[in-house]
N, C-alpha and C. Protein backbone atom coordinates (compact mmCIF):
# COMPACT_ATOMS: atom_id res chain seq x y z
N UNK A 1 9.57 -42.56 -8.68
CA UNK A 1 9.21 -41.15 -8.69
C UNK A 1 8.65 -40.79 -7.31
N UNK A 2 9.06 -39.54 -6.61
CA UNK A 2 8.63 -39.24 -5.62
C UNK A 2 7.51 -38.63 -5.43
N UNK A 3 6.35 -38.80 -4.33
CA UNK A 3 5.03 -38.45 -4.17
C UNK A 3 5.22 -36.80 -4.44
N UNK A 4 3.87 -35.89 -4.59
CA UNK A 4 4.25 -34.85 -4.64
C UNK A 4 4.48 -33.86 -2.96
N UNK A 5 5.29 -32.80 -2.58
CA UNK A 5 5.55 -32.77 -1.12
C UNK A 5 3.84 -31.86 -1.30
N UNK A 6 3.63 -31.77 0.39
CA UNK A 6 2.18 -31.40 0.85
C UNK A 6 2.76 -29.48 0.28
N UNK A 7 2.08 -28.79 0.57
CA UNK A 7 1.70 -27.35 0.40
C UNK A 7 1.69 -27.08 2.10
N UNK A 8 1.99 -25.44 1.69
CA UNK A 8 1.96 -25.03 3.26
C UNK A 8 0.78 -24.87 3.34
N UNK A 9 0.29 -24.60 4.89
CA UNK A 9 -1.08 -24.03 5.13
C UNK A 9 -1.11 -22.32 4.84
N UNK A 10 -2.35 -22.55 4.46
CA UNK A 10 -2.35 -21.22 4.00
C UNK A 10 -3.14 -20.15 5.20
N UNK A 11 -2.88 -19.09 5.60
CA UNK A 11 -3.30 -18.12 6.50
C UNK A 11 -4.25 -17.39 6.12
N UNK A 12 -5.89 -17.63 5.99
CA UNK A 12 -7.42 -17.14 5.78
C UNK A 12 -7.74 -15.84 6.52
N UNK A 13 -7.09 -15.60 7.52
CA UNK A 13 -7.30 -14.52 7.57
C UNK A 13 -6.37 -13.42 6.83
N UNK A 14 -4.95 -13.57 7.03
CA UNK A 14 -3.88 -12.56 6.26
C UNK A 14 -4.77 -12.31 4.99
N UNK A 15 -5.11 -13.19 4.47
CA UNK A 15 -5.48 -13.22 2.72
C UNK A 15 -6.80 -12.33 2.93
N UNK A 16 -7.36 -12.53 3.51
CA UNK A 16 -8.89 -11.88 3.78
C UNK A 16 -8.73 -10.21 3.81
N UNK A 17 -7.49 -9.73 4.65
CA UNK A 17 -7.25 -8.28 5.03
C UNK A 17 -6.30 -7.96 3.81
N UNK A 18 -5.40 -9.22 3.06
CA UNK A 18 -5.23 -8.30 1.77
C UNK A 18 -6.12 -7.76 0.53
N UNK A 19 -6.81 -9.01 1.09
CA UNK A 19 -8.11 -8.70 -0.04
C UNK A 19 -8.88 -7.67 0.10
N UNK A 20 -9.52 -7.31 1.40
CA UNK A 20 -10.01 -6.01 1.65
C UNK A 20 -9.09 -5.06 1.61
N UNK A 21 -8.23 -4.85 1.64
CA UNK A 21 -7.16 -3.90 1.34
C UNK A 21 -6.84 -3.37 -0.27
N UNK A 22 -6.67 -4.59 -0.67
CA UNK A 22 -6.54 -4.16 -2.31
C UNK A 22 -8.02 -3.68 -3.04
N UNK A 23 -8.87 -4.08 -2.18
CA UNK A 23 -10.24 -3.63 -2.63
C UNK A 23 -10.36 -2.32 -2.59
N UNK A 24 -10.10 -1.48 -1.50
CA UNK A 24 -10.36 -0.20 -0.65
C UNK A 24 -9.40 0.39 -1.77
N UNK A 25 -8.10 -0.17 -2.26
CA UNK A 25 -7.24 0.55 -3.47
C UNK A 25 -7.68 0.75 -4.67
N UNK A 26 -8.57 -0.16 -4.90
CA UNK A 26 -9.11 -0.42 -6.62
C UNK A 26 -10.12 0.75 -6.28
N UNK A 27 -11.11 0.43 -5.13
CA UNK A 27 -12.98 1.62 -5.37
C UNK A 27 -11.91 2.80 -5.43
N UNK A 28 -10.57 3.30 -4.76
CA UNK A 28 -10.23 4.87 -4.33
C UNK A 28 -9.45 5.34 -5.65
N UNK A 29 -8.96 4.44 -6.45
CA UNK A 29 -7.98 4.71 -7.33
C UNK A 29 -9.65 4.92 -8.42
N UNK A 30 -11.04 3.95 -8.56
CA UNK A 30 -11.64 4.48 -9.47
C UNK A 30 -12.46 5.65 -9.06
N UNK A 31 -12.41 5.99 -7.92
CA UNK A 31 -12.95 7.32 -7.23
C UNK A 31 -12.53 8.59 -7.94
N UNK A 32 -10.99 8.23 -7.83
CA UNK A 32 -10.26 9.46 -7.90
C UNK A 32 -10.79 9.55 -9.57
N UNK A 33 -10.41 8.40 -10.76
CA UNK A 33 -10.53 8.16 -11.80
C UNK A 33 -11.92 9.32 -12.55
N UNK A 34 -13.10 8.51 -11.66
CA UNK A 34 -14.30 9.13 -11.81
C UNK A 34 -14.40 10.66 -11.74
N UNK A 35 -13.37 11.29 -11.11
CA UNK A 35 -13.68 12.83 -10.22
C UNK A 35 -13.16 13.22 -11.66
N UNK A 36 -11.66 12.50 -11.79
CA UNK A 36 -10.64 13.45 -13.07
C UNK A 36 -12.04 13.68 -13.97
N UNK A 37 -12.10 12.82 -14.55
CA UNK A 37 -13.33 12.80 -15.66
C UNK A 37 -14.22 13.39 -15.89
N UNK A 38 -15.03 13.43 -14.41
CA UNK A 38 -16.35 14.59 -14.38
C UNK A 38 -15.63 15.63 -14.44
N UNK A 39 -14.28 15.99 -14.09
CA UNK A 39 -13.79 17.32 -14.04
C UNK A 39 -13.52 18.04 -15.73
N UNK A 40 -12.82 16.80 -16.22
CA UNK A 40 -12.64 16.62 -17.90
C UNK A 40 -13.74 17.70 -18.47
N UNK A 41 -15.19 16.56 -18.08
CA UNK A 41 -16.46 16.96 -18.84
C UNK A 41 -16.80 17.94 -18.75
N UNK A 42 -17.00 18.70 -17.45
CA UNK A 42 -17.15 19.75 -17.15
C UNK A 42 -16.78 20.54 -18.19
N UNK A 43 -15.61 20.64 -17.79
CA UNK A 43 -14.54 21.70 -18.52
C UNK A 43 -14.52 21.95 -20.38
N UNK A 44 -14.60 20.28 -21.20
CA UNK A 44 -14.95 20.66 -22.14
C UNK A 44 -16.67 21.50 -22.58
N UNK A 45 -17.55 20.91 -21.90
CA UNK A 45 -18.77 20.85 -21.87
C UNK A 45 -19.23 23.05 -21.68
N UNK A 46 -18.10 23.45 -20.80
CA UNK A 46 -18.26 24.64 -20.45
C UNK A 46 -17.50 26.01 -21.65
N UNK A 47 -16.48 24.92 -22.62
CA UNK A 47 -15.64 25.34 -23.51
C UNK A 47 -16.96 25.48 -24.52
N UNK A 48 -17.54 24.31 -24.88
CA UNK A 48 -18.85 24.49 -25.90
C UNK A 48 -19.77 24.96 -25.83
N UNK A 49 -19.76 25.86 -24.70
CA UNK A 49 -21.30 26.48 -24.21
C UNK A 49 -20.79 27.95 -24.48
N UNK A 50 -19.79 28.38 -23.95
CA UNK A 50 -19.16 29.62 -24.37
C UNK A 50 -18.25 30.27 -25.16
């Protein structure tokens, strides 16, 4: 049976700037998330008042 072959090296920085990258996507996508919502509340909140 043959040994197992080595793995490439892996590139610490590339991975580092995807990671901050996909980060900056997740906080903006729950940014936006957060705004819809307060906007939601608002709106019902202003339906029950008047």
């Amino acid at each position: 049976m043959a040994p197992p072959r080595a793995l490439p090296a892996q590139d610490m920085e590339a991975m580092d700037a995807a990671e901050q990258q996909a980060q900056r996507l997740t906080w903006s996508v729950g940014a936006v998330a957060g705004a819809v919502l307060l906007v939601l509340l608002c709106l019902l909140c202003s339906r029950a008042l008047f």
